[in-house]
N, C-alpha and C. Protein backbone atom coordinates (compact mmCIF):
# COMPACT_ATOMS: atom_id res chain seq x y z
N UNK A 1 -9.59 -6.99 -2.26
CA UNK A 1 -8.89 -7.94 -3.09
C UNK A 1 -8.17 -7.23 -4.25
N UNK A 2 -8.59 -6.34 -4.88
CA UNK A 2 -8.27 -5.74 -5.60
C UNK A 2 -6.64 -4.54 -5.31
N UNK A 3 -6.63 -4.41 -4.11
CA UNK A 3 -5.62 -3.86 -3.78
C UNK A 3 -4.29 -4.84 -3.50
N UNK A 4 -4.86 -5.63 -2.98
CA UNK A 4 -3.75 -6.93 -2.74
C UNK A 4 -2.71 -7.47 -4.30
N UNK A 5 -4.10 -7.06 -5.24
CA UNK A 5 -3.32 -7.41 -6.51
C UNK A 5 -2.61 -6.57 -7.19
N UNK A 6 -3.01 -5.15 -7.28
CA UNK A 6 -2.39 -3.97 -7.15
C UNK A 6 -0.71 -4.41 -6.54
N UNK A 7 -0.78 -4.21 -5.08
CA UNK A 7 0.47 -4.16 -4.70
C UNK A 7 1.12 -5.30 -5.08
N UNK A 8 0.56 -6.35 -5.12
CA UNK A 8 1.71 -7.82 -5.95
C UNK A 8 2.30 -7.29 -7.27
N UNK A 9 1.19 -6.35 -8.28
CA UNK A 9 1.95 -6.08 -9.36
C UNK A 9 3.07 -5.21 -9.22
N UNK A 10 2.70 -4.22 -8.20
CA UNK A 10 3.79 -2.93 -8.13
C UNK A 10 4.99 -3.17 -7.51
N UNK A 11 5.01 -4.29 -6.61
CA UNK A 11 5.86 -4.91 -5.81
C UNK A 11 7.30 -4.91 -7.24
N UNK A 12 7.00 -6.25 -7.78
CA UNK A 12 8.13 -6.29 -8.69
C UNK A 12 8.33 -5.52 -10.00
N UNK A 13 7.76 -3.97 -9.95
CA UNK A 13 7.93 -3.74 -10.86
C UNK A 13 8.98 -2.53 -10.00
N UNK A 14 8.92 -2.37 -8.90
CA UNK A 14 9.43 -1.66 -8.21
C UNK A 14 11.05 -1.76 -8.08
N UNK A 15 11.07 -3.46 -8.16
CA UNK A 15 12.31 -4.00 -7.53
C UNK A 15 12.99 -3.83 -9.27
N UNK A 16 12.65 -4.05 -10.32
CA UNK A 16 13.42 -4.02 -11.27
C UNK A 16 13.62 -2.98 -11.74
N UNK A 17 13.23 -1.84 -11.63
CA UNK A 17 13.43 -0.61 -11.56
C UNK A 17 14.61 -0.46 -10.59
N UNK A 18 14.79 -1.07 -9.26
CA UNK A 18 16.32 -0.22 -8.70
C UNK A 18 17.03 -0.92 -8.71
N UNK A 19 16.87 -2.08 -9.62
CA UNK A 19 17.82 -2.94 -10.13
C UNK A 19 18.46 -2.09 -11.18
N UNK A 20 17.82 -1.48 -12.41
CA UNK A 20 18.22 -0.81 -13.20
C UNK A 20 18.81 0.29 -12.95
N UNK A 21 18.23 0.75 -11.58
CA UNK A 21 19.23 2.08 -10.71
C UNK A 21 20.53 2.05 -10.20
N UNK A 22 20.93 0.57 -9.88
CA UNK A 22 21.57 0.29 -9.21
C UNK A 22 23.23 0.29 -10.17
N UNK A 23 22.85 0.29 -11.82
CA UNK A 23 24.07 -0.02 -12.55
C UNK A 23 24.36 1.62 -13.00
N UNK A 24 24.21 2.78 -12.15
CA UNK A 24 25.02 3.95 -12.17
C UNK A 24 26.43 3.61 -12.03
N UNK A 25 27.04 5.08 -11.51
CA UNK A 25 28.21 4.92 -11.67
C UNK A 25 28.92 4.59 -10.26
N UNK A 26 30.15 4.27 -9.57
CA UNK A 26 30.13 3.64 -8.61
C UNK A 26 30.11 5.47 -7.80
N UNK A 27 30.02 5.01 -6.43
CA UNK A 27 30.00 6.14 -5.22
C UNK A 27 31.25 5.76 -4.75
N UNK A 28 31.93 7.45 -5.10
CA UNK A 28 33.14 7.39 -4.20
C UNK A 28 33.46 7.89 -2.92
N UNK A 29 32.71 8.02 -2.43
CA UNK A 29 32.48 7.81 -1.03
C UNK A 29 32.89 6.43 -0.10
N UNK A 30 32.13 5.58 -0.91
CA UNK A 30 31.74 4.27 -0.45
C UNK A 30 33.14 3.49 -0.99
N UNK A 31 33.83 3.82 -1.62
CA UNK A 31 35.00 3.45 -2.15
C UNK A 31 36.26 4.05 -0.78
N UNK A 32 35.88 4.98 -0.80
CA UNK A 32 36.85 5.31 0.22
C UNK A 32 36.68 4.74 1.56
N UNK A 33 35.18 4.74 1.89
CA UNK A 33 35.18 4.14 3.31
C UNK A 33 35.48 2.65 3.33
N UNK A 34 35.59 2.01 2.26
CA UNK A 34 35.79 0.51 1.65
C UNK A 34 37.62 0.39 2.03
N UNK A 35 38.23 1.26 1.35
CA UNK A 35 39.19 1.10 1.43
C UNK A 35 39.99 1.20 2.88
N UNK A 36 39.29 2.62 3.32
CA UNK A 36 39.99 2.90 4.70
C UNK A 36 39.10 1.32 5.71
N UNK A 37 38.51 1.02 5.37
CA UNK A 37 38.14 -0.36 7.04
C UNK A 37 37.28 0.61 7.38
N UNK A 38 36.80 1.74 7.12
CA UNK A 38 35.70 2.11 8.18
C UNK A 38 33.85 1.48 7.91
N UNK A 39 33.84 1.29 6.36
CA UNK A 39 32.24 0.58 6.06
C UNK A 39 32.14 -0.33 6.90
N UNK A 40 32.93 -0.91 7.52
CA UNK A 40 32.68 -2.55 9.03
C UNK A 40 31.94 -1.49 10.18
N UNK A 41 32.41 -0.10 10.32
CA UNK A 41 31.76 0.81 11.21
C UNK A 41 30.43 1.04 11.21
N UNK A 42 30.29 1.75 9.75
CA UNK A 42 29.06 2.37 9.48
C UNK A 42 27.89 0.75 9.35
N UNK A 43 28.02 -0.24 9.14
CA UNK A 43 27.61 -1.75 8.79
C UNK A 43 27.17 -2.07 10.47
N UNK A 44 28.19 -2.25 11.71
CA UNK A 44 28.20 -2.11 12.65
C UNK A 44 27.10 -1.73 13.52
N UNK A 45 27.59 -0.19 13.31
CA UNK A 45 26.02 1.08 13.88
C UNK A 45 24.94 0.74 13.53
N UNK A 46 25.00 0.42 11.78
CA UNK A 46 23.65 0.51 11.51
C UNK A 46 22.43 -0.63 11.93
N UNK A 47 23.43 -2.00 11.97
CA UNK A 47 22.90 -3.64 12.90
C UNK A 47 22.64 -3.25 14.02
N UNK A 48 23.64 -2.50 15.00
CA UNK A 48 23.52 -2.35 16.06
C UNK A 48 22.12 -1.24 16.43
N UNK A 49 21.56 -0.54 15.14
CA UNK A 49 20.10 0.31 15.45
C UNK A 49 19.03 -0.30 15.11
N UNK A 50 19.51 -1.15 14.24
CA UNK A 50 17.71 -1.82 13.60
C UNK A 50 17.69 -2.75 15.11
N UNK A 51 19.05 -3.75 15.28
CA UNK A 51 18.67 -4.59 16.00
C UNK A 51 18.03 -3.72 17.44
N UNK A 52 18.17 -2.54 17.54
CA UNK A 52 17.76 -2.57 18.89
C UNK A 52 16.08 -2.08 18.71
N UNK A 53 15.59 -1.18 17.59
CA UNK A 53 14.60 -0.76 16.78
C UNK A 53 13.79 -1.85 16.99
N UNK A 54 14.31 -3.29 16.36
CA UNK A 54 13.41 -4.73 16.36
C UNK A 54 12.87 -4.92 17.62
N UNK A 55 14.14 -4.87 18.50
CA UNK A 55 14.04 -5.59 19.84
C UNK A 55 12.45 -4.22 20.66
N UNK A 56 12.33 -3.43 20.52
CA UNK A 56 12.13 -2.34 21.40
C UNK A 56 10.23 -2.60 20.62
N UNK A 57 10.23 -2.67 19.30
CA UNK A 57 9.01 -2.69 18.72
C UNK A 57 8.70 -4.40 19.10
N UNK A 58 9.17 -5.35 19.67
CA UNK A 58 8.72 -6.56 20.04
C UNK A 58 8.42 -6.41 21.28
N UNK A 59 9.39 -5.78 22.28
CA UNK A 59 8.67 -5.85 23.72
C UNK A 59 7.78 -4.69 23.43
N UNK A 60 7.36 -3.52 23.34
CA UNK A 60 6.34 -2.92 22.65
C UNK A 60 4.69 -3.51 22.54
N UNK A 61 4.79 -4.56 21.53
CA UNK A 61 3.94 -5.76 20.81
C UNK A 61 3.66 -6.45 22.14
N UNK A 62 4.57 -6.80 23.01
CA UNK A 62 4.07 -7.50 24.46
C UNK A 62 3.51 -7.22 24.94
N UNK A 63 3.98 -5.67 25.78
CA UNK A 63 3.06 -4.86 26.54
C UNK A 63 1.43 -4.53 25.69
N UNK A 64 1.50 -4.52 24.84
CA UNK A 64 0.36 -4.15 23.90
C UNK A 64 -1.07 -5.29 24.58
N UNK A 65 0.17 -6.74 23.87
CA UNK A 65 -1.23 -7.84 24.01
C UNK A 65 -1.17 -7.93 25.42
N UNK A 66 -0.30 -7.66 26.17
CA UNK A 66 -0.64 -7.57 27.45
C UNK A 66 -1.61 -7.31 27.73
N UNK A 67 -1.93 -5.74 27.50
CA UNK A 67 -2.81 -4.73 28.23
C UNK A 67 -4.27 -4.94 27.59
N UNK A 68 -4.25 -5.49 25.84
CA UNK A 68 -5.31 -5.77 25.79
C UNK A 68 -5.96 -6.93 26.62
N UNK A 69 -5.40 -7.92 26.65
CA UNK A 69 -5.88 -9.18 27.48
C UNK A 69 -6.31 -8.79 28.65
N UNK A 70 -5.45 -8.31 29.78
CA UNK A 70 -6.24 -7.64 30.59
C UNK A 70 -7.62 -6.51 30.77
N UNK A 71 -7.83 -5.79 29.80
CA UNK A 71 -8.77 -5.01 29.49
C UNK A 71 -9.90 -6.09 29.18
N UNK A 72 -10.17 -6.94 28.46
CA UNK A 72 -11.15 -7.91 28.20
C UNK A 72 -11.37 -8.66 29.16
């Protein structure tokens, strides 16, 4: 129990901290790929990896309770 409360506190102390990180100076990088149309790319790839990441750790989770159910 004691850890549970732990991480509730650290949770938002975490988030306002890279809130406060977040008002640096801008990245010009990200300015350029903004400008040229390519951030729709890199935005793209990166949906296109979690979503498959999600998908792969859910059938994963299937086979899992699968195999336990059968084992019992």
């Amino acid at each position: 129990m004691k850890i549970i409360s732990k991480i509730s506190l650290l949770f938002p102390a975490l988030l306002l901290s890279l809130f406060g990180l977040a008002q640096g100076k801008p990245v010009q990088m990200a300015d350029t790929m903004r400008s040229n149309g390519r951030i729709y790319v890199v935005v793209a790839v990166v949906l296109t990896i979690l979503t498959g990441l999600i998908l792969y750790v859910a059938r994963l989770d299937r086979k899992i309770s699968r195999l336990e159910k059968e084992s019992n």
